[in-house]
C-alpha atoms as a PDB file:
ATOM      1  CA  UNK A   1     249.974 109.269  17.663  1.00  0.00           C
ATOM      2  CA  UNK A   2     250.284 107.298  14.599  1.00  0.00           C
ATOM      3  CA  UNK A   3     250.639 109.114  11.066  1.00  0.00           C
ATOM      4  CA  UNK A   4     248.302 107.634   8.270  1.00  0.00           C
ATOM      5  CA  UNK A   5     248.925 107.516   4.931  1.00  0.00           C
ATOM      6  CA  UNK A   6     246.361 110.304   4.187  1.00  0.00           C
ATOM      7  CA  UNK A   7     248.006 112.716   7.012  1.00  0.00           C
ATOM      8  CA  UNK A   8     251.106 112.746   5.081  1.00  0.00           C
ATOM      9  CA  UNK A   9     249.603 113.664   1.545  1.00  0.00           C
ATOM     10  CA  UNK A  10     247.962 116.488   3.430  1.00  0.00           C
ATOM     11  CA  UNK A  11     251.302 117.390   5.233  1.00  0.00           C
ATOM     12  CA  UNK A  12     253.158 117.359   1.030  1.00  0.00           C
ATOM     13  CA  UNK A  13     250.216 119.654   0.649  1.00  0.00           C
ATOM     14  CA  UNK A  14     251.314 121.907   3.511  1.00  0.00           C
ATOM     15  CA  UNK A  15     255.020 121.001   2.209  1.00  0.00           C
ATOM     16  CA  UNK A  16     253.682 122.796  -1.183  1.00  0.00           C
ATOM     17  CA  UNK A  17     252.168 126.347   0.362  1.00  0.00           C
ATOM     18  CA  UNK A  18     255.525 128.215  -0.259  1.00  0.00           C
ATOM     19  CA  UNK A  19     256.706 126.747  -3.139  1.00  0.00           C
ATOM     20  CA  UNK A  20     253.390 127.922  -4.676  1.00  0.00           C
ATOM     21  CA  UNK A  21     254.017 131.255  -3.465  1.00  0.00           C
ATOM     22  CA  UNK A  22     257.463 131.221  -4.992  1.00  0.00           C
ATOM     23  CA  UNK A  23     256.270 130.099  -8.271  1.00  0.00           C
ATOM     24  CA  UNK A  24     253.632 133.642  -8.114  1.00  0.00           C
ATOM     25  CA  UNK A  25     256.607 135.612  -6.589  1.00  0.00           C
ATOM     26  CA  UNK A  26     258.758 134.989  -9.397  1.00  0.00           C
ATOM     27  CA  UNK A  27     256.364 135.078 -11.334  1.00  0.00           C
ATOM     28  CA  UNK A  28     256.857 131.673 -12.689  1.00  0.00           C
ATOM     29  CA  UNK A  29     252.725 131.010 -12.949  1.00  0.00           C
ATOM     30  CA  UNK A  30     253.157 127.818 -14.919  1.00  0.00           C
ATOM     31  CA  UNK A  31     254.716 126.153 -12.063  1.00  0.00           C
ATOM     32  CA  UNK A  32     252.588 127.896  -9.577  1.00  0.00           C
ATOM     33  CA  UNK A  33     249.759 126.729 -11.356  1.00  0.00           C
ATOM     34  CA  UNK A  34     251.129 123.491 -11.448  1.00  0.00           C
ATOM     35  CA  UNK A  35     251.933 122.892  -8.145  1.00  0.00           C
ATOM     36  CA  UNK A  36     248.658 124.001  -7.127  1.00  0.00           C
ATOM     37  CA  UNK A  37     246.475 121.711  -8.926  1.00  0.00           C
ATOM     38  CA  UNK A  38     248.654 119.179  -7.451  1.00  0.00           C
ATOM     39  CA  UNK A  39     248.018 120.393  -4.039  1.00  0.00           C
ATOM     40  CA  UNK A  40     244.468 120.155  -4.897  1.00  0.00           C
ATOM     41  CA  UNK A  41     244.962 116.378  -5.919  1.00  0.00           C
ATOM     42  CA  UNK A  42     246.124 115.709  -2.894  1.00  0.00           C
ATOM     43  CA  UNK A  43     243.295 117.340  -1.091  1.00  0.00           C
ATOM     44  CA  UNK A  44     240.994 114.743  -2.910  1.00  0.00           C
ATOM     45  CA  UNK A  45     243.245 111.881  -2.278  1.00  0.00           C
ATOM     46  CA  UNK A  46     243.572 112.214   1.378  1.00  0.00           C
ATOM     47  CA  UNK A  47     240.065 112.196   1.520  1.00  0.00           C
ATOM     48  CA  UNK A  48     239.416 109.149  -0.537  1.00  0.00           C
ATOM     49  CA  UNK A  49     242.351 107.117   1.364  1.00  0.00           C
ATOM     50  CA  UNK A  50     241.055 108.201   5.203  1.00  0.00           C
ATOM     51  CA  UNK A  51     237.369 107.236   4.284  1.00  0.00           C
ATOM     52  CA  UNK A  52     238.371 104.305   2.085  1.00  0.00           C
ATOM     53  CA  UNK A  53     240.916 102.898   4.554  1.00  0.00           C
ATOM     54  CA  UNK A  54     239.801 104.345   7.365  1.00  0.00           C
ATOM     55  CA  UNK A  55     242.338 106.459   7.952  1.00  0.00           C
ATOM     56  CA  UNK A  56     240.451 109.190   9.753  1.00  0.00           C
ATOM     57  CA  UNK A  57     241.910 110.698  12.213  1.00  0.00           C
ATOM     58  CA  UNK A  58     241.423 114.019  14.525  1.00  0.00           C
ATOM     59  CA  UNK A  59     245.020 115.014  13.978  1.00  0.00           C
ATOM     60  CA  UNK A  60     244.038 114.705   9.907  1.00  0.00           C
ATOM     61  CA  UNK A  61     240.537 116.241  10.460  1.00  0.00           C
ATOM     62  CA  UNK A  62     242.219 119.131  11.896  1.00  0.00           C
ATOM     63  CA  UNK A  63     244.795 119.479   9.325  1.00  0.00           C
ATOM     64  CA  UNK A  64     243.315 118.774   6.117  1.00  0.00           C
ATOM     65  CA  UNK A  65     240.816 122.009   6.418  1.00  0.00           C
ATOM     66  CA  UNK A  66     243.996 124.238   7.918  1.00  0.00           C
ATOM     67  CA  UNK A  67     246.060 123.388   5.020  1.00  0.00           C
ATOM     68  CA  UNK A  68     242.986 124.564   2.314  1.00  0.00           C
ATOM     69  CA  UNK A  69     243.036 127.677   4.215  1.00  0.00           C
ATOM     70  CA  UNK A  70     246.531 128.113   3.995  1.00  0.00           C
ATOM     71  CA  UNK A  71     246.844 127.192   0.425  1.00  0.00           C
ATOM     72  CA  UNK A  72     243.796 129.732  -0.702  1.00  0.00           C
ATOM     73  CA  UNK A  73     244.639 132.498   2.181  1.00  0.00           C
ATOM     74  CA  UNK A  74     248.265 132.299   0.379  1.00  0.00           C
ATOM     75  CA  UNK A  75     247.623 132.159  -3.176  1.00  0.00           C
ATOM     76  CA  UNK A  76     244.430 134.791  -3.037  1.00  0.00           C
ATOM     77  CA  UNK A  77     246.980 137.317  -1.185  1.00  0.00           C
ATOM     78  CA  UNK A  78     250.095 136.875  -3.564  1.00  0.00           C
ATOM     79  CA  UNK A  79     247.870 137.419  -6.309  1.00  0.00           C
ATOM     80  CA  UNK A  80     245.616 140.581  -5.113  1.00  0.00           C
ATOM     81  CA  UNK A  81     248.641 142.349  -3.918  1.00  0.00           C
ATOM     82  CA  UNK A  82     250.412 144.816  -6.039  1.00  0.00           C
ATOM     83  CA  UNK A  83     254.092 144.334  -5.261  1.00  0.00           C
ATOM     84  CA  UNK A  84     253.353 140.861  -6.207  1.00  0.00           C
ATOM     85  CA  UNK A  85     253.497 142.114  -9.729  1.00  0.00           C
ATOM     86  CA  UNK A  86     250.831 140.122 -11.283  1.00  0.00           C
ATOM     87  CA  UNK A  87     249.106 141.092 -14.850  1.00  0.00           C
ATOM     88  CA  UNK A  88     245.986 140.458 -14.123  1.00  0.00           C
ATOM     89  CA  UNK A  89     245.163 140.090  -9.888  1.00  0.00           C
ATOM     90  CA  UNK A  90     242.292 139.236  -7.815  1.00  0.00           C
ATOM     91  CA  UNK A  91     240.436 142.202  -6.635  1.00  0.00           C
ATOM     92  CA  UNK A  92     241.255 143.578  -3.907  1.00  0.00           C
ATOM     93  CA  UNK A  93     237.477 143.796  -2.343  1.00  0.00           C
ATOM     94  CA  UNK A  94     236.940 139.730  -3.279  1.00  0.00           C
ATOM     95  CA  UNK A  95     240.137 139.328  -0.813  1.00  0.00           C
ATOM     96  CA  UNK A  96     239.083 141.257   2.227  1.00  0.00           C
ATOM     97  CA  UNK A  97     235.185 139.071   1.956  1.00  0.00           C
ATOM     98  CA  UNK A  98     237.127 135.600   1.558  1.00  0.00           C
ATOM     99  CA  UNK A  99     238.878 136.799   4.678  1.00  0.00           C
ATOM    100  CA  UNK A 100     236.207 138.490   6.014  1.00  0.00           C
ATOM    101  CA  UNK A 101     234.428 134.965   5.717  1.00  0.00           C
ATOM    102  CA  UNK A 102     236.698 133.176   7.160  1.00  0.00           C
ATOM    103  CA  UNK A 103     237.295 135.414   9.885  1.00  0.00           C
ATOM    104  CA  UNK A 104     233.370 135.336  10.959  1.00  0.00           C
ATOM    105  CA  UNK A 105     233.528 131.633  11.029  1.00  0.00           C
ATOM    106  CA  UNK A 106     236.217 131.113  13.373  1.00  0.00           C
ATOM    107  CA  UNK A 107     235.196 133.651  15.547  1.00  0.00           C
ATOM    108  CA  UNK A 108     232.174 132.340  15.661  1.00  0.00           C
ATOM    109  CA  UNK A 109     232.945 128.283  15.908  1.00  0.00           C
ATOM    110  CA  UNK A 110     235.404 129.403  18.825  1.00  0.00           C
ATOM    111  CA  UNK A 111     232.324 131.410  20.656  1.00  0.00           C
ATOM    112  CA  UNK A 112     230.248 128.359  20.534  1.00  0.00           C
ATOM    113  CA  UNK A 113     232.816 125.972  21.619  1.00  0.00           C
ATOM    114  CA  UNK A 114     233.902 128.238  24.537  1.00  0.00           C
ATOM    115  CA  UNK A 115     230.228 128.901  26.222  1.00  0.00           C
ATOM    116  CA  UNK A 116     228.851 125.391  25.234  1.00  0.00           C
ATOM    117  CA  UNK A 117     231.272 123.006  24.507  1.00  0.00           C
ATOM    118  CA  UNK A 118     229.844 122.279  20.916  1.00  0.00           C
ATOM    119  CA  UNK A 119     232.886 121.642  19.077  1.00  0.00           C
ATOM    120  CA  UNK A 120     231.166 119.565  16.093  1.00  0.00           C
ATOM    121  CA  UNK A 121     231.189 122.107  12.931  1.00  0.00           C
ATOM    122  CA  UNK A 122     230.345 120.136   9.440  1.00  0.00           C
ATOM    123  CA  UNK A 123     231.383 121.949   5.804  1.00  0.00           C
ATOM    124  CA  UNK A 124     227.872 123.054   4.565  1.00  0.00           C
ATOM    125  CA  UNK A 125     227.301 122.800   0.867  1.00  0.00           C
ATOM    126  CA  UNK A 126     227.168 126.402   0.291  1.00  0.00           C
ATOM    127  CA  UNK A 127     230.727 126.254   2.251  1.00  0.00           C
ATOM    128  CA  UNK A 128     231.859 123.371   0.119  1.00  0.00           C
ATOM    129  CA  UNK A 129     230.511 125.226  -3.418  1.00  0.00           C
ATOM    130  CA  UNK A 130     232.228 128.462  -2.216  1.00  0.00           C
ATOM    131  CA  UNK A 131     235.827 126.972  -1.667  1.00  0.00           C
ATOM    132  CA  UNK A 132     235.367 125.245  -4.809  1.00  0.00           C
ATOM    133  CA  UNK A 133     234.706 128.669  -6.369  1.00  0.00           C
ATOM    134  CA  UNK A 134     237.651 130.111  -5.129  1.00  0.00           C
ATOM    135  CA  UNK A 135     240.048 127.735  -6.156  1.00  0.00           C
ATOM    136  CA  UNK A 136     238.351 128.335  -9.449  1.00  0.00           C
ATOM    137  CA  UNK A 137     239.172 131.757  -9.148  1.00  0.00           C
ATOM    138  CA  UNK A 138     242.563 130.887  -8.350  1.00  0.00           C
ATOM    139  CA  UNK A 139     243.324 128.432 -11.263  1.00  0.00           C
ATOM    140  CA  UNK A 140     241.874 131.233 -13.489  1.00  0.00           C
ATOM    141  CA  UNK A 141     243.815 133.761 -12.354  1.00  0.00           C
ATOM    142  CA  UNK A 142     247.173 131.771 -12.559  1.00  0.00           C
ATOM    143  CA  UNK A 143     245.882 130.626 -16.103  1.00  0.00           C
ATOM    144  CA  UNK A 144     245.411 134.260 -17.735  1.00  0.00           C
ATOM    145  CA  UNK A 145     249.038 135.226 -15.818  1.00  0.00           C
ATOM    146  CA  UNK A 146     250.636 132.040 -17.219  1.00  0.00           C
ATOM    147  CA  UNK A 147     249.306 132.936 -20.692  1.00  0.00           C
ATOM    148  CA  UNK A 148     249.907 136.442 -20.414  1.00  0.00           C
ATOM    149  CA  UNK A 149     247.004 137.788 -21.847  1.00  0.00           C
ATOM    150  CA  UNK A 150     243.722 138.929 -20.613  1.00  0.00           C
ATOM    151  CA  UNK A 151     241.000 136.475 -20.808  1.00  0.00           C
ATOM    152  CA  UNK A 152     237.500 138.680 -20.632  1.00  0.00           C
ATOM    153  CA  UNK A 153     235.936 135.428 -18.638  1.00  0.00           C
ATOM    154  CA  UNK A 154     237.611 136.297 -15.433  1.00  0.00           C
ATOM    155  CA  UNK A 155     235.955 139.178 -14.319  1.00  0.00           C
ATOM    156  CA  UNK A 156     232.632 137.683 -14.019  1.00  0.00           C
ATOM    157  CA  UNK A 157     234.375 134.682 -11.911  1.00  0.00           C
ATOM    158  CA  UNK A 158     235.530 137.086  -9.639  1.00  0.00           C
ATOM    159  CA  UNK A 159     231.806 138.496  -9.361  1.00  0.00           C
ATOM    160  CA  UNK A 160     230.801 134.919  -8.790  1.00  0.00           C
ATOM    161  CA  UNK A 161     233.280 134.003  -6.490  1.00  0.00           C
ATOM    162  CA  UNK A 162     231.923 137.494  -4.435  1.00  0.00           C
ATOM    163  CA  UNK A 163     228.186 136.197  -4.001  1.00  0.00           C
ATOM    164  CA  UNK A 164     228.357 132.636  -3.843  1.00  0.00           C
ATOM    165  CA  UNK A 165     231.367 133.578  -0.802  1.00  0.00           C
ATOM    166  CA  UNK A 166     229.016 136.082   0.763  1.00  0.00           C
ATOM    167  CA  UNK A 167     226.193 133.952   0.974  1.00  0.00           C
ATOM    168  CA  UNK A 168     227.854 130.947   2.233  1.00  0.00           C
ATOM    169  CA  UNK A 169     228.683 133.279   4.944  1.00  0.00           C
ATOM    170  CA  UNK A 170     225.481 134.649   5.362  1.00  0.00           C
ATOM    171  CA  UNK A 171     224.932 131.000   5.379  1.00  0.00           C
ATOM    172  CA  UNK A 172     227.318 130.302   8.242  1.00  0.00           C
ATOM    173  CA  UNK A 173     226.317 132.964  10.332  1.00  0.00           C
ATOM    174  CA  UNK A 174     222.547 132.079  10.368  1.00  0.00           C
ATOM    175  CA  UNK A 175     223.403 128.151  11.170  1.00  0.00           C
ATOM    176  CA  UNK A 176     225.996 128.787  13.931  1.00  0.00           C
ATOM    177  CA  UNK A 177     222.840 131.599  15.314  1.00  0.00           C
ATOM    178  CA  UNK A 178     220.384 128.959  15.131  1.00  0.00           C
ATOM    179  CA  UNK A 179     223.316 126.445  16.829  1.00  0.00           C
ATOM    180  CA  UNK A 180     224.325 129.031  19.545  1.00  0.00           C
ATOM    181  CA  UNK A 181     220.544 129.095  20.386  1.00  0.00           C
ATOM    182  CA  UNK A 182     220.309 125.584  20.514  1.00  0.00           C
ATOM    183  CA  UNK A 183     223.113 124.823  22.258  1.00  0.00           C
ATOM    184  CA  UNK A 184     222.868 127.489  24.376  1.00  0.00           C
ATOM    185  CA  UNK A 185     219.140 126.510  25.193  1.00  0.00           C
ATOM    186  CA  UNK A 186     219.926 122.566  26.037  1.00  0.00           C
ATOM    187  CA  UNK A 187     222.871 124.063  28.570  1.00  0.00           C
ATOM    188  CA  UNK A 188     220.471 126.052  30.382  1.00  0.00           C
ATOM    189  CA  UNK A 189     217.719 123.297  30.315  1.00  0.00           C
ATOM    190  CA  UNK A 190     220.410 120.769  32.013  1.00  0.00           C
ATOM    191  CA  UNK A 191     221.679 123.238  34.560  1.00  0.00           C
ATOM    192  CA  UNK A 192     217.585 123.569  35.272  1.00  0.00           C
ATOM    193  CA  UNK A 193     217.348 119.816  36.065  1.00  0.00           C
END
């Protein structure tokens, strides 16, 4: 298996996970902050560079979503919990739906695939809007911490960030229902043939 250009600026981005934790540990949110808009450079570069060159590949379609997760699962759990000393932290609740989310849609993609095969599972808008939201939240969050003072705009992201994450997932449950069915229905209609 041959490594593109675009698998390796998503593997610097995996290379960056715990450096951005670092940077939130010691509370160093300038180069935290840094280091994650960075990271999320390279998240649009490796996409431009596979489709431009095609450079698309199943090892980078498999790692380029795992190392969003990682980055956002990392950064939204540094900066919700306490002993992670931040001034101003995600809540708490907002944490436990992006997880929640997350959770649901695994679960789910891994039911389909394992009682029909169907293994093809597309980013939906509402998926695409709500990760975009959430690094938002994140960038905000290590902005206010960085400047060290309380910026009143963040509480309504976070309130954002809750419904646009809870309906994508609402979202995601009723497409992968209507998929299951489908899928589901066109296995029993070939085993009837």
């Amino acid at each position: 298996m041959r490594l593109t250009t675009a698998t390796y600026i998503t593997l610097l981005r995996m290379f960056l996970i715990p450096f951005v934790a670092m940077g939130i540990l010691y509370h160093r949110y300038g180069t935290a902050l840094l280091l994650f808009l960075i990271s999320g450079l390279t998240d649009l570069f490796d996409g431009l560079i596979a489709r431009k060159f095609q450079q698309k590949t199943q090892l980078g379609a498999l790692l380029d979503p795992m190392a969003d997760k990682l980055l956002l699962s990392t950064s939204f759990i540094l900066l919700t919990l306490p002993a992670s000393g931040v001034d101003v932290s995600i809540p708490v609740w907002l944490t436990v739906l992006v997880f929640g989310r997350d959770i649901i849609i695994v679960v789910s993609a891994v039911a389909i695939a394992l009682t029909t095969g169907f293994t093809k599972f597309d980013p939906s808008f509402y998926g695409k809007a709500s990760t975009a939201v959430q690094i938002g939240c994140v960038l905000a969050v290590l902005i206010v911490n960085h400047l060290v003072e309380y910026q009143n705009w963040v509480r309504p992201l976070f309130y954002v960030t809750f419904a646009l994450t809870l309906f994508s997932g609402l979202h995601y449950i009723y497409v992968f229902t209507k998929r299951f069915s489908a899928e589901e229905h066109a296995v029993h209609n070939g085993r009837k043939s």
